[in-house]
Each structure stands twice: as C-alpha cells, then as structure tokens.
C-alpha atoms as a PDB file:
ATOM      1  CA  UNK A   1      57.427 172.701-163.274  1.00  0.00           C
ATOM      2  CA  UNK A   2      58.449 176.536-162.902  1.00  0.00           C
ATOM      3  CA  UNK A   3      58.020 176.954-166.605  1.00  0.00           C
ATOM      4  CA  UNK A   4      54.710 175.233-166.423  1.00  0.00           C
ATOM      5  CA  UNK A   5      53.337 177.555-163.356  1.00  0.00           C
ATOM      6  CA  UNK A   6      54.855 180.761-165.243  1.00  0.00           C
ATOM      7  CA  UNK A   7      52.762 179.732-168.296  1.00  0.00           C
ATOM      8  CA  UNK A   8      49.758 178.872-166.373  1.00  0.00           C
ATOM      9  CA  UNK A   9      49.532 182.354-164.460  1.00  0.00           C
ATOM     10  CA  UNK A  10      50.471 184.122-167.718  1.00  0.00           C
ATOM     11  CA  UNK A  11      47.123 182.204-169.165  1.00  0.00           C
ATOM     12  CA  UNK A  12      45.294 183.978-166.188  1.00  0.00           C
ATOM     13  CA  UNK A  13      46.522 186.815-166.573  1.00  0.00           C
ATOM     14  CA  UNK A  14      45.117 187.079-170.235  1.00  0.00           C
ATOM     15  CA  UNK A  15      42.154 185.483-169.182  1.00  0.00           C
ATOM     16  CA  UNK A  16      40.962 188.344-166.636  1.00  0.00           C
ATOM     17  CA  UNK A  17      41.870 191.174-169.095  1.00  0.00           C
ATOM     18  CA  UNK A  18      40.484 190.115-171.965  1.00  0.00           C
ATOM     19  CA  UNK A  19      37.433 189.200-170.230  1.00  0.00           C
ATOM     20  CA  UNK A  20      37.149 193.199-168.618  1.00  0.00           C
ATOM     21  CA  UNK A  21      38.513 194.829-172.349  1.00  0.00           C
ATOM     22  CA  UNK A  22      35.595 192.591-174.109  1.00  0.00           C
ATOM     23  CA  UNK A  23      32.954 193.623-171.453  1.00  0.00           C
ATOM     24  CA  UNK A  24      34.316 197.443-171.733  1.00  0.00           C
ATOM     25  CA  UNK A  25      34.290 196.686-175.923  1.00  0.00           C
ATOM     26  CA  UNK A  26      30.846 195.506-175.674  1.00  0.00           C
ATOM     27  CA  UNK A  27      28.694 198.047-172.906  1.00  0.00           C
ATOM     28  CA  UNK A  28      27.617 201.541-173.822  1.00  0.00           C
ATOM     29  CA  UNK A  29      27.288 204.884-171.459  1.00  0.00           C
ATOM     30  CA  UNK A  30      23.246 204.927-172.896  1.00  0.00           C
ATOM     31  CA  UNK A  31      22.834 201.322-171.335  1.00  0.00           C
ATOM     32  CA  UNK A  32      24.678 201.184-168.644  1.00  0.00           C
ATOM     33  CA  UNK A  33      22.979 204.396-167.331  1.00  0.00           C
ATOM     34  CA  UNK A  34      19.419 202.733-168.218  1.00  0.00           C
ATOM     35  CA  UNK A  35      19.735 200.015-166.260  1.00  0.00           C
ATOM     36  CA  UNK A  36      21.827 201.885-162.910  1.00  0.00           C
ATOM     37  CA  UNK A  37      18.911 204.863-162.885  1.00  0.00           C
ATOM     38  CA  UNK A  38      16.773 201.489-161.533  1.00  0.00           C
ATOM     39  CA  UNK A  39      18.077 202.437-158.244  1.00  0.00           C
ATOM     40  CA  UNK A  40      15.867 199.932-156.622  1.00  0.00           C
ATOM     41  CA  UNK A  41      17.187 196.975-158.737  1.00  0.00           C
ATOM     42  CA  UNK A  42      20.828 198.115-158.603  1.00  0.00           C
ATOM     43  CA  UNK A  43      20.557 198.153-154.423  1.00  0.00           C
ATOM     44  CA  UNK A  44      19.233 194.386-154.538  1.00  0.00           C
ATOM     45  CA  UNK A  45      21.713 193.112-157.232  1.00  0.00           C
ATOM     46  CA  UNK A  46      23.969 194.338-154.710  1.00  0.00           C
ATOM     47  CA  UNK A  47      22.366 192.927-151.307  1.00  0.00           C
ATOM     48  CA  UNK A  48      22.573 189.437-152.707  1.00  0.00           C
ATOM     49  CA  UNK A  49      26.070 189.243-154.345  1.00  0.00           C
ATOM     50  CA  UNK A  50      27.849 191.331-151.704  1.00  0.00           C
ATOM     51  CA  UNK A  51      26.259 189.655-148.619  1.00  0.00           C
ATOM     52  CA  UNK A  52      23.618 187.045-148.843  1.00  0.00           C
ATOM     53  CA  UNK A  53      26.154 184.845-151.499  1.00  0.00           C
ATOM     54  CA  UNK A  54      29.003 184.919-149.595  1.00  0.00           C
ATOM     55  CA  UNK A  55      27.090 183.902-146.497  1.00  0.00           C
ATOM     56  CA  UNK A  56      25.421 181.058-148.314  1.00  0.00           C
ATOM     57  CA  UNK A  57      29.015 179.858-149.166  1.00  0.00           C
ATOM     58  CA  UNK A  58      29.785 179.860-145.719  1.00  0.00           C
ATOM     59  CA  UNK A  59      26.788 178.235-144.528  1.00  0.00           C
ATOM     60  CA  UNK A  60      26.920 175.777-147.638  1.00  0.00           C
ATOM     61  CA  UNK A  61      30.466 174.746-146.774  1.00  0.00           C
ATOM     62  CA  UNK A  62      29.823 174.162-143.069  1.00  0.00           C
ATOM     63  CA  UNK A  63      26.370 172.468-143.999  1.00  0.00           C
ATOM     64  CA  UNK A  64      28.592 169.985-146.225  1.00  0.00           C
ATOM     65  CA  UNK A  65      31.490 169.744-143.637  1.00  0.00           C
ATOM     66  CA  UNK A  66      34.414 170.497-146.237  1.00  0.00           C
ATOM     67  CA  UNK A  67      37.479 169.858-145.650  1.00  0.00           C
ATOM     68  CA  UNK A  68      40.226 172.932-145.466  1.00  0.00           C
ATOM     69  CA  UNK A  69      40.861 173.284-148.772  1.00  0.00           C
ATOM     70  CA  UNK A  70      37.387 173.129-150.306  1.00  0.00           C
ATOM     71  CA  UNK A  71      35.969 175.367-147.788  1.00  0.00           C
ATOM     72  CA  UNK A  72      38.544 178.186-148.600  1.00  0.00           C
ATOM     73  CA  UNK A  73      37.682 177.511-152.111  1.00  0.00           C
ATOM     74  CA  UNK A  74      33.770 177.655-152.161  1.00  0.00           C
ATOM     75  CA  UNK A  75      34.532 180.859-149.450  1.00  0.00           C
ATOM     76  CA  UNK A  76      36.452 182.704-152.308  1.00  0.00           C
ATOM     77  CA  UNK A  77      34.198 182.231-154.875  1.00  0.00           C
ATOM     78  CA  UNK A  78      31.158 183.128-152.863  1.00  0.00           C
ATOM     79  CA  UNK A  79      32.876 186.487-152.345  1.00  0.00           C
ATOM     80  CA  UNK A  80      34.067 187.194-155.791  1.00  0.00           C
ATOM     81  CA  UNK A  81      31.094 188.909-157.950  1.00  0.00           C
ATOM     82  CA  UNK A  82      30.887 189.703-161.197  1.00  0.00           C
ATOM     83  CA  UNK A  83      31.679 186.307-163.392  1.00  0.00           C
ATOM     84  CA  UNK A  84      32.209 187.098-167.009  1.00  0.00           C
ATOM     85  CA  UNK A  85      30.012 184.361-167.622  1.00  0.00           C
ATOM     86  CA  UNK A  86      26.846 185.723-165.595  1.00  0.00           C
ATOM     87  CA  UNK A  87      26.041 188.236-168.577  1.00  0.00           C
ATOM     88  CA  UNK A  88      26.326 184.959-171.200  1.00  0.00           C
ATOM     89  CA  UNK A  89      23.853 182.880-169.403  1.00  0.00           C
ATOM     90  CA  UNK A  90      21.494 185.572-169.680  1.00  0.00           C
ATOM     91  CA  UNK A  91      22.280 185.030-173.553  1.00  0.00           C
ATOM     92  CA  UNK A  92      21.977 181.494-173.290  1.00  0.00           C
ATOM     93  CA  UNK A  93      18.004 181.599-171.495  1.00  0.00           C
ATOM     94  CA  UNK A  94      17.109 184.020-173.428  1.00  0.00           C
ATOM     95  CA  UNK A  95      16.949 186.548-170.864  1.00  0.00           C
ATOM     96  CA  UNK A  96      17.324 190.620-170.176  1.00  0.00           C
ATOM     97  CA  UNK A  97      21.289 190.824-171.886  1.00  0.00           C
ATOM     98  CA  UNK A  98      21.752 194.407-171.649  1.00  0.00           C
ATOM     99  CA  UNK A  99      20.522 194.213-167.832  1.00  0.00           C
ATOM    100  CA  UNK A 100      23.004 190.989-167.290  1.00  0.00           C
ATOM    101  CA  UNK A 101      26.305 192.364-168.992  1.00  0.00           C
ATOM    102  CA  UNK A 102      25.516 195.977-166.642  1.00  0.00           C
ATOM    103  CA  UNK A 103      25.102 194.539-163.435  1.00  0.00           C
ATOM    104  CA  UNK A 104      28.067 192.284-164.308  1.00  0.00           C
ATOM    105  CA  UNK A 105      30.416 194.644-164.905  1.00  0.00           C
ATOM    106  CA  UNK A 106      28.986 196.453-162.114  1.00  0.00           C
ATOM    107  CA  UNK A 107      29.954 193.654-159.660  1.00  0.00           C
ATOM    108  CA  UNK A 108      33.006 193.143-161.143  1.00  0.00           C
ATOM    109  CA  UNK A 109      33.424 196.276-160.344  1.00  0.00           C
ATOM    110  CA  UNK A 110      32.385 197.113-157.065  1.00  0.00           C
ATOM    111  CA  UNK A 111      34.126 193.697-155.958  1.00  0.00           C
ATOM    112  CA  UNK A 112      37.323 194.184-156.981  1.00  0.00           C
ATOM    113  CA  UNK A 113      37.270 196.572-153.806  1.00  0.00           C
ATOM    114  CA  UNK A 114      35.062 194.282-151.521  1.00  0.00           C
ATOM    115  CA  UNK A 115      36.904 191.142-152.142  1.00  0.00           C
ATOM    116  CA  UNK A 116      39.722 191.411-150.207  1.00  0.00           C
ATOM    117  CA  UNK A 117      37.883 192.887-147.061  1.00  0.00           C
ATOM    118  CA  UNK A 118      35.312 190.405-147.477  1.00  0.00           C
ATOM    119  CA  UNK A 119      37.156 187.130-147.807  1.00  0.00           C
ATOM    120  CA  UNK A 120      39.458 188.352-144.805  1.00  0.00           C
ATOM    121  CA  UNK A 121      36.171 188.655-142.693  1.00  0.00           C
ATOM    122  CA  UNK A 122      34.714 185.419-143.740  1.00  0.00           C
ATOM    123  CA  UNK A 123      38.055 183.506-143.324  1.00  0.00           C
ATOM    124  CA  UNK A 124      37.999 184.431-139.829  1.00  0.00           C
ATOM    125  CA  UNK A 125      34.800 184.185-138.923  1.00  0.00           C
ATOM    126  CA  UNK A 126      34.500 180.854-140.218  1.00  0.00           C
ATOM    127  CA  UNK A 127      38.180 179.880-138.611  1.00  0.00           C
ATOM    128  CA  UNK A 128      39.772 178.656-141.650  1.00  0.00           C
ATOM    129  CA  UNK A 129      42.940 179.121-143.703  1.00  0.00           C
ATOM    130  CA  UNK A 130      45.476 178.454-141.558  1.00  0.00           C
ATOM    131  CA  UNK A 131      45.260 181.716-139.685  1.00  0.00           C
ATOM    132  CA  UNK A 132      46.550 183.580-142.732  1.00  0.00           C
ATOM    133  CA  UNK A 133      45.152 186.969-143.804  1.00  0.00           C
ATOM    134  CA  UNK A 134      45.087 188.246-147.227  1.00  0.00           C
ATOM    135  CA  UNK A 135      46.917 190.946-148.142  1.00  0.00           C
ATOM    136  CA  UNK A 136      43.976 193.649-149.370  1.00  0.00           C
ATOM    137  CA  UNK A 137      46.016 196.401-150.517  1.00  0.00           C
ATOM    138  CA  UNK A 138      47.816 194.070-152.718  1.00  0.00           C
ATOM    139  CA  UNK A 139      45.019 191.953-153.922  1.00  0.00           C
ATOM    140  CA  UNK A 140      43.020 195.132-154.375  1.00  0.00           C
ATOM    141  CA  UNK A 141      45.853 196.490-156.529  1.00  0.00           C
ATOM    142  CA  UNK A 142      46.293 193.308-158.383  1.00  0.00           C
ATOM    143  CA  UNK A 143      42.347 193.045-159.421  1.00  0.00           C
ATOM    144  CA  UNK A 144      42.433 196.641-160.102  1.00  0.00           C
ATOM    145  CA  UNK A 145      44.962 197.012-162.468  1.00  0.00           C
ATOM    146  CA  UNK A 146      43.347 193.284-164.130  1.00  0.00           C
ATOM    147  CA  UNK A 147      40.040 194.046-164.218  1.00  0.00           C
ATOM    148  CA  UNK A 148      39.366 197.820-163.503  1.00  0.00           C
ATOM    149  CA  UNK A 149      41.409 199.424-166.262  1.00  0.00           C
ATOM    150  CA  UNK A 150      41.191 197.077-169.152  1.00  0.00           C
ATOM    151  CA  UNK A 151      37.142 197.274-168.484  1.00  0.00           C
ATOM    152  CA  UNK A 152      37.840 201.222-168.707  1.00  0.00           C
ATOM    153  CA  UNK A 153      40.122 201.198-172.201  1.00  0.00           C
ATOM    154  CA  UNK A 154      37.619 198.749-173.762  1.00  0.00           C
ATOM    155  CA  UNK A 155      34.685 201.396-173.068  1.00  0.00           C
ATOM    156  CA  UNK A 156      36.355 204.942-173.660  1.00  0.00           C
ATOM    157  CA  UNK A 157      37.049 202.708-177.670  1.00  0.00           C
ATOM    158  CA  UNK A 158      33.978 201.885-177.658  1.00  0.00           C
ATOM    159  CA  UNK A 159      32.863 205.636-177.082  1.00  0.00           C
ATOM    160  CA  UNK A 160      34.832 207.306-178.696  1.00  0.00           C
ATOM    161  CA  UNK A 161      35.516 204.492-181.970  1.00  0.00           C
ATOM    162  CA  UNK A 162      32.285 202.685-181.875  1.00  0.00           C
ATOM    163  CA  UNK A 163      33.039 200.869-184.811  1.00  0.00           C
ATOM    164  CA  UNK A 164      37.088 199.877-183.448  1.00  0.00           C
ATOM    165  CA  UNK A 165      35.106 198.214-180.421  1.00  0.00           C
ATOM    166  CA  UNK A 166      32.900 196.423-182.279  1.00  0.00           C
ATOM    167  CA  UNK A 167      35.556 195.040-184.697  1.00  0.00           C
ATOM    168  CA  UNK A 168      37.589 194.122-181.787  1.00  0.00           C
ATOM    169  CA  UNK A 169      34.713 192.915-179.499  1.00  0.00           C
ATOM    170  CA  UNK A 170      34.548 189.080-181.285  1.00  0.00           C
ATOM    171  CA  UNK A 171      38.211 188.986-181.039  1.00  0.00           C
ATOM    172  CA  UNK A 172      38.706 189.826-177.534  1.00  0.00           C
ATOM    173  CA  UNK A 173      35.330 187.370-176.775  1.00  0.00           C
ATOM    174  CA  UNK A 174      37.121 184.461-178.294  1.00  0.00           C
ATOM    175  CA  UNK A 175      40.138 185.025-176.198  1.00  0.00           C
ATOM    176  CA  UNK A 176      38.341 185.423-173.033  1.00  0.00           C
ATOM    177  CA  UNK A 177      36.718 181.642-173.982  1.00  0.00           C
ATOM    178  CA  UNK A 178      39.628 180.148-175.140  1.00  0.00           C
ATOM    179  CA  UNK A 179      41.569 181.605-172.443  1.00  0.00           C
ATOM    180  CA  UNK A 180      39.021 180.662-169.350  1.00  0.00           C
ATOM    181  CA  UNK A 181      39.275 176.814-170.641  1.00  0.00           C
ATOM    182  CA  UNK A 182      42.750 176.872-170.790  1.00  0.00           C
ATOM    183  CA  UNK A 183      42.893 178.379-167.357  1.00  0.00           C
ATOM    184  CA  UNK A 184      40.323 175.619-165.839  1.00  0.00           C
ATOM    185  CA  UNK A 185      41.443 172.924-167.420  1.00  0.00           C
ATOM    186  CA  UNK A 186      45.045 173.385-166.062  1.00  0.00           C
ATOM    187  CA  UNK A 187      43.878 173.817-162.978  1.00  0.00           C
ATOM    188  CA  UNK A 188      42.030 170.272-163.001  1.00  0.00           C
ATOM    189  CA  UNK A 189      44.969 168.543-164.957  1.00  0.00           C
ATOM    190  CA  UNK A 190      47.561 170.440-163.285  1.00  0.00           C
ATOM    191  CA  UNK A 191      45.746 169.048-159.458  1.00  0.00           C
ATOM    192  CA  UNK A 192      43.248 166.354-161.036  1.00  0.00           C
ATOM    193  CA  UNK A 193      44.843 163.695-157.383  1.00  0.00           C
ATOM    194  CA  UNK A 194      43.490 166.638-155.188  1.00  0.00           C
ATOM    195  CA  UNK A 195      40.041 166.738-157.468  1.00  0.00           C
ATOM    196  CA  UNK A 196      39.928 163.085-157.270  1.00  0.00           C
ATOM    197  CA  UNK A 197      39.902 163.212-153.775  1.00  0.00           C
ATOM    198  CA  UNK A 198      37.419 165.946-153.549  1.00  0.00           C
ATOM    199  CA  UNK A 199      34.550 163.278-154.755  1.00  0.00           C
ATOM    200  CA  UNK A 200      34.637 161.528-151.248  1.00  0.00           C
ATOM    201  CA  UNK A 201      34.463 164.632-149.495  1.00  0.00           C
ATOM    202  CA  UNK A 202      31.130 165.646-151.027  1.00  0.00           C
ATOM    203  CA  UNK A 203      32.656 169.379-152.062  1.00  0.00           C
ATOM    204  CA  UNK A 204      31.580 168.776-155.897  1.00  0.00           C
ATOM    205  CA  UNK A 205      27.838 168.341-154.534  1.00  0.00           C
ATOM    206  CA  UNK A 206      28.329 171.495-151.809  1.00  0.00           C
ATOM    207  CA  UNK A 207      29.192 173.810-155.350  1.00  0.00           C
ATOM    208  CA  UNK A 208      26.528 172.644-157.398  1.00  0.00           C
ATOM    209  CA  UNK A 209      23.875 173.036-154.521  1.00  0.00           C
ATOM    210  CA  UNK A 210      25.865 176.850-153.852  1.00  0.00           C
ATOM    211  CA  UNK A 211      25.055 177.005-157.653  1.00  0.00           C
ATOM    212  CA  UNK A 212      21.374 176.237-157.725  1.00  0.00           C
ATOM    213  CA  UNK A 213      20.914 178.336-154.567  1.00  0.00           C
ATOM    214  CA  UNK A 214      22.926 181.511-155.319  1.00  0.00           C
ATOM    215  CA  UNK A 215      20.727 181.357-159.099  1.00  0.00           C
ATOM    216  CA  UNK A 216      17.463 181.132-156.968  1.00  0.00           C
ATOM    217  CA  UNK A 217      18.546 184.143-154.870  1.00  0.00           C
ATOM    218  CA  UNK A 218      19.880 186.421-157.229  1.00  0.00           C
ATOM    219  CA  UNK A 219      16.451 185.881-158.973  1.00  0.00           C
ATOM    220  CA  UNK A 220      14.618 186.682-155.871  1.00  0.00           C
ATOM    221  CA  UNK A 221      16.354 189.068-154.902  1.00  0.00           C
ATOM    222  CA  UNK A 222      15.829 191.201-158.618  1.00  0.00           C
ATOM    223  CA  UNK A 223      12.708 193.230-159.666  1.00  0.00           C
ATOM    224  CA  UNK A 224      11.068 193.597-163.266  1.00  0.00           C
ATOM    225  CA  UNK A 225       9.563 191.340-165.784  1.00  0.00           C
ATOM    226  CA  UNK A 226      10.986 187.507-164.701  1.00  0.00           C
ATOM    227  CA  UNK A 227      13.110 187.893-168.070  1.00  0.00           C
ATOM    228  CA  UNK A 228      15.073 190.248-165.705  1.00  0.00           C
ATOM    229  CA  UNK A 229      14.793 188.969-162.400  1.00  0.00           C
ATOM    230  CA  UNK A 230      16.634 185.340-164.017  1.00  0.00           C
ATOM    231  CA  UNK A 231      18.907 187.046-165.661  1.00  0.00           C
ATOM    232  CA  UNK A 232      20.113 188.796-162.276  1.00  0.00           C
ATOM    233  CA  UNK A 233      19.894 184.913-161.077  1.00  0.00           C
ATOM    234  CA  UNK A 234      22.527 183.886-163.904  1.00  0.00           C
ATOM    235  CA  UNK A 235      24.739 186.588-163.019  1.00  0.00           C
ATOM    236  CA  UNK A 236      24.445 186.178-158.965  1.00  0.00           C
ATOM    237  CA  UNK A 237      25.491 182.457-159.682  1.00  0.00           C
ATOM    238  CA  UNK A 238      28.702 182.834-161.476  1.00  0.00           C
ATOM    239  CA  UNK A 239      30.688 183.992-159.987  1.00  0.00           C
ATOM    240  CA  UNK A 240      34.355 185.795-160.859  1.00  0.00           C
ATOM    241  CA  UNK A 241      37.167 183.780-160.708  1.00  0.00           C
ATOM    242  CA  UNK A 242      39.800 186.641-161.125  1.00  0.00           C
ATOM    243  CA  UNK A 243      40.237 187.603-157.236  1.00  0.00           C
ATOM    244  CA  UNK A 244      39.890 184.020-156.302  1.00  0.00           C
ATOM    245  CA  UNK A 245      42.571 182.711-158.612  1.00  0.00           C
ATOM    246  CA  UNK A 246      44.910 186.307-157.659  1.00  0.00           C
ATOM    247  CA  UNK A 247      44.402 185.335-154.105  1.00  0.00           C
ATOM    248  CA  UNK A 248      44.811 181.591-154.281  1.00  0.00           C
ATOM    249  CA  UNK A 249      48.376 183.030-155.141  1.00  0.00           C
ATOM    250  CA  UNK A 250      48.855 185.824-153.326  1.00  0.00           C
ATOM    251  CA  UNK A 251      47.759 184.456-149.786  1.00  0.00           C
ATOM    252  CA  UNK A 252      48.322 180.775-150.640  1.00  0.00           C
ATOM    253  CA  UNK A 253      50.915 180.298-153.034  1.00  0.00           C
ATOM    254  CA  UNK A 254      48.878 178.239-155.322  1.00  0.00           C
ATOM    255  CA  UNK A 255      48.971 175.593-152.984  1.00  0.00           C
ATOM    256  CA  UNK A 256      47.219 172.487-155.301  1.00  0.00           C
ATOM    257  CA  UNK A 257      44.768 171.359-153.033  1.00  0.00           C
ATOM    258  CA  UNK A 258      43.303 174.980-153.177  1.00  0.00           C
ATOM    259  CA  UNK A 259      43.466 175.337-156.959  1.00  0.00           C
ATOM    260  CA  UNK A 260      41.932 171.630-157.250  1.00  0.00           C
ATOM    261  CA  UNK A 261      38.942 172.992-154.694  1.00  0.00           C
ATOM    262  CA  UNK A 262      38.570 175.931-157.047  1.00  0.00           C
ATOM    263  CA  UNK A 263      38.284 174.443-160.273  1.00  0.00           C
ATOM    264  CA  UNK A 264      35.811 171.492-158.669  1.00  0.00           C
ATOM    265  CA  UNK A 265      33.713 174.114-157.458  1.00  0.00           C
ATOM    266  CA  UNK A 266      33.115 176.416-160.189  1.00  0.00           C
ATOM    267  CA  UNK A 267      32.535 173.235-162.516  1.00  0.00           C
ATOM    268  CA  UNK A 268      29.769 171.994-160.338  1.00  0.00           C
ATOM    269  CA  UNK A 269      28.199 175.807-159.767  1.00  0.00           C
ATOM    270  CA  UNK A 270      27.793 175.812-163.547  1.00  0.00           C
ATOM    271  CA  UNK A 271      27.122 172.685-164.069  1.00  0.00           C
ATOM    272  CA  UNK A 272      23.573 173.859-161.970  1.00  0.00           C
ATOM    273  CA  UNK A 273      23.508 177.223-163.656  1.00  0.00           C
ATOM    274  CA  UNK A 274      23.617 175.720-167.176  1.00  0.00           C
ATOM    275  CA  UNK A 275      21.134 173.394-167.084  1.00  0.00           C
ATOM    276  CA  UNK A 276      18.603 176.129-165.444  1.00  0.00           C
ATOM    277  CA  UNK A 277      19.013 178.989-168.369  1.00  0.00           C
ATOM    278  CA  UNK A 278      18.823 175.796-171.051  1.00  0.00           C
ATOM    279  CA  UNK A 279      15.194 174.711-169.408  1.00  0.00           C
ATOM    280  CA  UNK A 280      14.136 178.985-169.173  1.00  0.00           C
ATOM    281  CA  UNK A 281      15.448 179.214-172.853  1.00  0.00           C
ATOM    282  CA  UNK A 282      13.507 176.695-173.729  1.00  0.00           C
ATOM    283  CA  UNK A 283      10.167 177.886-172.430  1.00  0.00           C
ATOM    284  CA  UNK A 284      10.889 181.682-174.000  1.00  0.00           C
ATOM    285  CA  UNK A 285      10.240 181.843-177.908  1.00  0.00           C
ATOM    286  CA  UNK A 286      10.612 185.352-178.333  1.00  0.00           C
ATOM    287  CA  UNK A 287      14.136 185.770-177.045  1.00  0.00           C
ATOM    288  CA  UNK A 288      14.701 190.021-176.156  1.00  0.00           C
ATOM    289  CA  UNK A 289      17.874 190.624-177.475  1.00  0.00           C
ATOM    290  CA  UNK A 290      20.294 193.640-176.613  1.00  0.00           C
ATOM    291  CA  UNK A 291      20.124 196.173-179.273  1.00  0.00           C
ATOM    292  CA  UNK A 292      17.860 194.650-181.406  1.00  0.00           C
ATOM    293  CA  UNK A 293      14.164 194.525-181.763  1.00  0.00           C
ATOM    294  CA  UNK A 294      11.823 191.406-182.472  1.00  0.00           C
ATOM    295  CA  UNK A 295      10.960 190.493-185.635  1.00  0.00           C
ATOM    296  CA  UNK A 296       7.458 191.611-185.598  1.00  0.00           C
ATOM    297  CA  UNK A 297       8.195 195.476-185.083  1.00  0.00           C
ATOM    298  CA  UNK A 298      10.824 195.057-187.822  1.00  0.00           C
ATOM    299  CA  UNK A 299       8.257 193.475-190.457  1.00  0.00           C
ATOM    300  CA  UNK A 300       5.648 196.515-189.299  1.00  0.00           C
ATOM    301  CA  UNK A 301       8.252 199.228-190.221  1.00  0.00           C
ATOM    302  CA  UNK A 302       8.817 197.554-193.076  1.00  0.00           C
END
C-alpha cells in the first residue's frame, strides 16, 4: 500500500508539471500581453474565480448539507483557479482560445499564492476540517515550485526556441492527459467505498450544480463578444486540482474519504461543463481559432 501511495503522488506530481511546462510551451509574450492590456476583463476574470467561486462552494456545500469530507472537498476546489482544462473547453465550444489558455495560466498563477490563505479562511468560516489549518508557507512553496516554474521554463523555450516549444508542446499535452486520468482514476479506484457512499449524501449533485453555476458566472462576469465571455465561463468552472490534491496531503494526509470527495466532485463539475461547450460548439460554425485565421480571409489572399 506504501508503494501504491508513492506511485500515486509521483503520478501527481507529473501531472501538475507537465500541465504548467505545456501551458508555458504553448502561450506567447505577444498574446498574453493582448489579452492582460484588457484591464477591465482581467479585473472580472479575477472577481469571480478569486471570490464569488469560492463563496458559491461554500454556499453550494451548506445548501446541499455535505457531510465533512465532501464539504472540504467542494471548499478546495472552489478555491483552486486556474484548471488546465478551462483553456481546452474553450477549444472544445469553439470559443476565444488564446483568451482561455491567458487567463488560465493567469489564475493558475495568481492562485498558487491565494490558495492557501483562502482555503484557511473559508475552512474556518465555514467550521469545518477538524479545526486543522493549512500550512500556507508550505503549500505555497509546494504549488510554486509545481506549477510556477515549470509554467516559466516552458515559456522562456518557447521565446527564445520557438520551434523546441512547439516540437515539445504535443508531447508534454499528451502527458498532462494521460497523466490527469491516471491521477483521477486512482483516486476513484484507490477510494471508490468512500465514492459509493457519496451517492446518498447528494455531494455528486452539489458538484455538478457548483459546475453549471461557477460556468454561468464566469460568463457573466467576462466582457467582449459572447465567444469570450463563455470561454471565461469554461475556465471559471474548472477548476485546478494541483493545490487541492497538494493540500489534501499536506493538511490531511490523504485521508480517503477526502480524496474520494475530490475526485466525485470534479467528475460531476465537468460532467456540467462538458455538456455546455458541446451544445455552444454546436451552435458556432465558424470556430476562431488561436493563431490562425478563417478560411475565408485565407482563400481572399490567395
């Protein structure tokens, strides 16, 4: 069973780097700046996944009546922005991508600093966990070093070897999918009793509703053409699992019933957040992709 945990938080630990090094591989200084100089749009990204989310986890957990577990779970995600799969449902409905993998990285980012402080004020204001307080310097170190710098080597290659970082980009990409479904799938085989038991306890319903809600708020909460404002919507409703998995252990000690909670929950949040980006893709036929201009203008310089 050692073995087994050793190999599951070595799985993690790949997971969360190769996710940051394929986000660095894969943004640009010229974008990145185009999309933060919308000061306006940067300052609401931020109102909604630094404080309205993570209040609508609490008040979705308490609304549901969760037990412990669960409602430390849906209180970690709700705090951890920045999903590395927010940018890929803007892909997937055909939305703003270069806008969605910015204000991703952003948030992952910004709340690899905010987690720690944030969670520890939610915990207690919502009186759970036990009483226990997380460690911030720690986790802030640990999410640093696992998100911060690999995001950083990915984009000085990418500057300075553009064609290195694209080489590597699909590589790293793979990895990050391979690795995430490793990762979530031994947290639901590795705790499926504690899942199980979630189904009674109505916690898989209280993640997809925090799903569908957090998407409708991160879209409100967005300016720009609705391509845009959905795309911040994809991005406000996944959310990062890095910090929640690094505090799971570092405040928890992977207690199952936690890591069950965790899994349950981010299942359900995308199994709303899918779903929504399928029926958006479907209704866009001209889908604006980064980098690359529609067909029409490319037939008229022709």
């Amino acid at each position: 069973m050692p073995t087994l945990q050793l190999l599951f938080n070595a799985v993690t630990v790949i997971f969360i780097a190769t996710t940051m090094f394929a986000a660095g591989l894969g943004a640009t200084l010229a974008a990145l700046r185009a999309v933060f100089a919308n000061v306006l749009l940067v300052l609401l990204v931020l109102l909604a996944n630094l404080i309205a989310i993570p209040l609508l986890g609490w008040g979705v957990a308490a609304l549901f009546g969760l037990p412990s577990a669960a409602f430390i779970a849906l209180l970690l995600i709700a705090s951890s922005p920045g999903g590395p799969f927010g940018a890929k449902l803007g892909m997937v409905q055909n939305g703003d991508v270069a806008a969605g993998a910015a204000m991703q990285v952003l948030l992952a980012a910004i709340g690899s600093i905010t987690f720690g402080p944030t969670v520890n004020v939610v915990l207690q204001a919502a009186n759970v966990g036990g009483g226990v307080a997380l460690d911030v310097p720690k986790l802030m170190l640990t999410v640093v070093i696992l998100q911060l710098a690999p995001f950083a080597v990915g984009l000085i290659v990418r500057h300075y070897a553009p064609s290195t970082a694209l080489s590597w980009h699909p590589a790293a990409a793979k990895t990050s999918n391979v690795t995430f479904l490793i990762v979530l799938a031994g947290m639901l085989l590795g705790n499926w009793r504690d899942v199980v038991a979630l189904i009674g306890s109505l916690s898989l319903l209280a993640g997809f509703v925090f799903g569908g809600v957090a998407f409708a708020l991160g879209t409100a909460l967005a300016t720009g053409p609705w391509t845009r404002r959905t795309t911040m919507g994809g991005v406000a409703a996944v959310r990062n699992a890095g910090p929640a998995l690094a505090a799971v252990g570092i405040a928890f000690g992977n207690e199952p019933a936690i890591l069950g909670a965790l899994a349950a929950v981010l299942l359900s949040g995308l199994a709303a957040a899918l779903p929504t980006a399928a029926v958006l893709s479907r209704r866009r036929a001209t889908p604006p992709q980064e980098g690359r201009p529609s067909s029409q203008p490319l037939r008229q310089r022709r």
